[in-house]
Protein backbone atom coordinates (compact mmCIF):
# COMPACT_ATOMS: atom_id res chain seq x y z
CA UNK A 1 0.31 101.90 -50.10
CA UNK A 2 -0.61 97.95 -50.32
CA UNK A 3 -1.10 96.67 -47.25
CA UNK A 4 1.29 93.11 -46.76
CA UNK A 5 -0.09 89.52 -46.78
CA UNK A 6 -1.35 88.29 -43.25
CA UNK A 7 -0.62 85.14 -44.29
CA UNK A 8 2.04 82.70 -45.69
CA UNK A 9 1.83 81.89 -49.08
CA UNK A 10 1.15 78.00 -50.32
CA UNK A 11 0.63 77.15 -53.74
CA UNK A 12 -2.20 74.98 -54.89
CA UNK A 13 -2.08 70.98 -54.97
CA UNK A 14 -2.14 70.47 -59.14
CA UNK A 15 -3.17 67.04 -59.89
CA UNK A 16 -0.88 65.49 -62.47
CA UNK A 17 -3.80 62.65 -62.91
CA UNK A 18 -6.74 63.70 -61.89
CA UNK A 19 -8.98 61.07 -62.00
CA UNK A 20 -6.86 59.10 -60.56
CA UNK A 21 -6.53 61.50 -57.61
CA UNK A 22 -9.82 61.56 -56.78
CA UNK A 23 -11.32 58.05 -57.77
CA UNK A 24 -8.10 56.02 -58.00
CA UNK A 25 -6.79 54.42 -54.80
CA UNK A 26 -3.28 54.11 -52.89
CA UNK A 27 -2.52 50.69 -55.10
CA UNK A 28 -2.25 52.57 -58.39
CA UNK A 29 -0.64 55.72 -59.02
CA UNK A 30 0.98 56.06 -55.19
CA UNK A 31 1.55 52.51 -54.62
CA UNK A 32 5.42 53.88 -53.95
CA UNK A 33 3.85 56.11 -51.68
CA UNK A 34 2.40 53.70 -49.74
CA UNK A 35 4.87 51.19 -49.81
CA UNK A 36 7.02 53.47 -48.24
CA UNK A 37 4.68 54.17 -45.52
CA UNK A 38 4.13 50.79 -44.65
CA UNK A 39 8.18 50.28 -44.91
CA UNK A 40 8.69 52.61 -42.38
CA UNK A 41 5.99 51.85 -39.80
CA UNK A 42 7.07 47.90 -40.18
CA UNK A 43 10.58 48.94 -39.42
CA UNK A 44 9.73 50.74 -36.16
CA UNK A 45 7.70 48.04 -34.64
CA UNK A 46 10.52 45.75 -35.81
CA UNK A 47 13.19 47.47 -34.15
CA UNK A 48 11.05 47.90 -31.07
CA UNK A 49 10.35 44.44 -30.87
CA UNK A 50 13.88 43.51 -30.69
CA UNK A 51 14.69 45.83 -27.92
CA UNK A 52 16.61 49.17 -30.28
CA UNK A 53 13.33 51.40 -30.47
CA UNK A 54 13.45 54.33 -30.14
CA UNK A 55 11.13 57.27 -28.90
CA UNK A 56 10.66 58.11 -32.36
CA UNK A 57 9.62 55.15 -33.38
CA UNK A 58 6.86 54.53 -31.37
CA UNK A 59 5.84 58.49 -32.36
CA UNK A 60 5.66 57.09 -35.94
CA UNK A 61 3.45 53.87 -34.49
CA UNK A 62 1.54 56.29 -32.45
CA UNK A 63 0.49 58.04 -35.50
CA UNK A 64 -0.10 55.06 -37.38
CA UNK A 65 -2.84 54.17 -34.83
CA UNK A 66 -3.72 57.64 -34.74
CA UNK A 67 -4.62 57.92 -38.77
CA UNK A 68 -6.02 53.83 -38.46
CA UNK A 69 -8.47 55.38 -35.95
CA UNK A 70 -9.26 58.55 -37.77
CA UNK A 71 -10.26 56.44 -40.61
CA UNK A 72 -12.25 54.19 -38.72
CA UNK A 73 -14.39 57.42 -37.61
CA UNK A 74 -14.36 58.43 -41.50
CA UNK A 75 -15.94 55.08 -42.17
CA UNK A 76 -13.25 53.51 -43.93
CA UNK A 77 -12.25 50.12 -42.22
CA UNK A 78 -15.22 50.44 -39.47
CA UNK A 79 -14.87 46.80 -38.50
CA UNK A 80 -11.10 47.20 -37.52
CA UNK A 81 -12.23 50.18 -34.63
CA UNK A 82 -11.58 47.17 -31.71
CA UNK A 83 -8.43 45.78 -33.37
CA UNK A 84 -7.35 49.72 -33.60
CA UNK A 85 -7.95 50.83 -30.31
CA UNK A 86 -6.34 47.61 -28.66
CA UNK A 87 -3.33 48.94 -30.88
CA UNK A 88 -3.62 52.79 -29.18
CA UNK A 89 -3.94 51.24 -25.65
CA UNK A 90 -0.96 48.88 -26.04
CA UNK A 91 1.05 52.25 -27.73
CA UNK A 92 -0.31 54.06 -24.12
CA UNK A 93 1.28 51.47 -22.08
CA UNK A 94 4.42 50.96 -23.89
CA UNK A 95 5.04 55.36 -23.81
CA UNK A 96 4.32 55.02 -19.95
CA UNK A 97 7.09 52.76 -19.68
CA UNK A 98 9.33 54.76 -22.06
CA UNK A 99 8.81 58.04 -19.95
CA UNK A 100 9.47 55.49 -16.14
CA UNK A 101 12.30 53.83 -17.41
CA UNK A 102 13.41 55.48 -20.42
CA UNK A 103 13.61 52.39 -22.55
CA UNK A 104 11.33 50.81 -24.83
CA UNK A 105 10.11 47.74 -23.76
CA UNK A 106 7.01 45.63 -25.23
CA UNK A 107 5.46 43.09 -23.94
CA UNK A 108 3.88 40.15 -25.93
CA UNK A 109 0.42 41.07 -25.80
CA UNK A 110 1.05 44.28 -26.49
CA UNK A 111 3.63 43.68 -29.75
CA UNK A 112 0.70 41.26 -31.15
CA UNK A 113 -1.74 44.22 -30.55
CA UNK A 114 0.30 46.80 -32.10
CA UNK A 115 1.04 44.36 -34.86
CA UNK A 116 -2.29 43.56 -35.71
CA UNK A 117 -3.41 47.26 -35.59
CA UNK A 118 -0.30 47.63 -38.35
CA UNK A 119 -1.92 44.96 -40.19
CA UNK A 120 -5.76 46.75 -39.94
CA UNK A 121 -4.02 50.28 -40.64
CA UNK A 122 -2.10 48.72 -44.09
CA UNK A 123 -5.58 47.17 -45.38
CA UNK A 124 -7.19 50.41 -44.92
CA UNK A 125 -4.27 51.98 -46.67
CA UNK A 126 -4.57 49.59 -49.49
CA UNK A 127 -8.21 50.14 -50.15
CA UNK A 128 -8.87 53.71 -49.77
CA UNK A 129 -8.40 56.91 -52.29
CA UNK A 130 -5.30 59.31 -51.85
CA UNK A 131 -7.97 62.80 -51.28
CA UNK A 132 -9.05 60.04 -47.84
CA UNK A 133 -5.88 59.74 -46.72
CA UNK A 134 -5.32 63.72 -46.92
CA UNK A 135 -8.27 64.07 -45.24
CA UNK A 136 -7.39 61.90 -42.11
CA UNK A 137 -4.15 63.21 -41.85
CA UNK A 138 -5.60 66.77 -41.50
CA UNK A 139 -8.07 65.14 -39.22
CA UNK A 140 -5.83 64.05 -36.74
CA UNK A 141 -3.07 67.01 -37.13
CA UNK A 142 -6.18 69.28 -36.28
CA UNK A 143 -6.88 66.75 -33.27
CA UNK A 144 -3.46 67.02 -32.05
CA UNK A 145 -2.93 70.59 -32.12
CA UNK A 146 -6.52 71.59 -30.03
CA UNK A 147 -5.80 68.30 -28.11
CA UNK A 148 -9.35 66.53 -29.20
CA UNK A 149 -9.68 63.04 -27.85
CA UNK A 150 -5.97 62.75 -27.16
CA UNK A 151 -4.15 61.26 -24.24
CA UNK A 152 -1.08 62.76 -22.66
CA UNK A 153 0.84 59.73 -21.99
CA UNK A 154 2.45 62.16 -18.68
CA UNK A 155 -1.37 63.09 -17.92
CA UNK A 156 -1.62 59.02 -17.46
CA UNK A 157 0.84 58.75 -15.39
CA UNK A 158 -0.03 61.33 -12.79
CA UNK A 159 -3.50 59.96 -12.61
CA UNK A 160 -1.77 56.50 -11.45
CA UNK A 161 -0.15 57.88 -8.89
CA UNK A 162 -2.82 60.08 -7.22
């Protein structure tokens, strides 16, 4: 008798271009791709700005900073690591106020940080190969699940109030 598969079966990424997969960037073949990446992230700090964010929406800015400072690590944008982090702490703040008050509300600073971060995380975007972007992505899902470098933003909180 054949023993059954331990694990779940995935097929294979098959390159339709494959130089372009590998030495092309986002600009050319996934410049869709990226366009809608940068659509959505755009709209969430837009509609957080004007006071209809939701928590969802700073999730997708959260990962946004998350993947700009993966990338930074990786080498790819290096001199953006300040203009990145800003962008995380700002993110911090603004999830501390959404779990207190249950609204989101940004401050100025903090919109012009996260905006600028946005800005830093779209360059990289722009000038980097599709196989780098898979590879920070699995970077910082593999961060998130064992919980390397991250911040709880409830952790936060109870360490204000001790």
């Amino acid at each position: 008798m054949k023993k059954p598969r331990n694990k779940k079966y995935r097929p294979k990424y098959v390159a339709r271009n494959v130089l372009s997969t590998i030495f092309g960037g986002m600009s050319g073949d996934h410049a869709e791709h990226l366009r809608t990446i940068q659509i959505r992230n755009h709209r969430a700090l837009a509609e957080m700005a004007q006071g209809r964010g939701t928590r969802e929406q700073w999730d997708e800015l959260v990962g946004a900073a998350n993947m700009a400072n993966v990338m930074c690590e990786q080498g790819i944008g290096n001199e953006y690591r300040a203009i990145t982090i800003a962008a995380r702490d700002a993110l911090l703040e603004v999830g501390k106020r959404i779990v207190k008050t249950e609204r989101v509300i940004l401050k100025g600073d903090e919109l012009n940080a996260i905006r600028e971060g946005l800005l830093c995380h779209d360059a990289q975007l722009e000038n980097v190969r599709a196989i780098d972007v898979e590879r920070a992505c699995r970077e910082v899902e593999r961060r998130v699940r064992h919980r390397i470098n991250s911040t709880s933003v409830h952790r936060e909180i109870a360490l204000e109030t001790a």
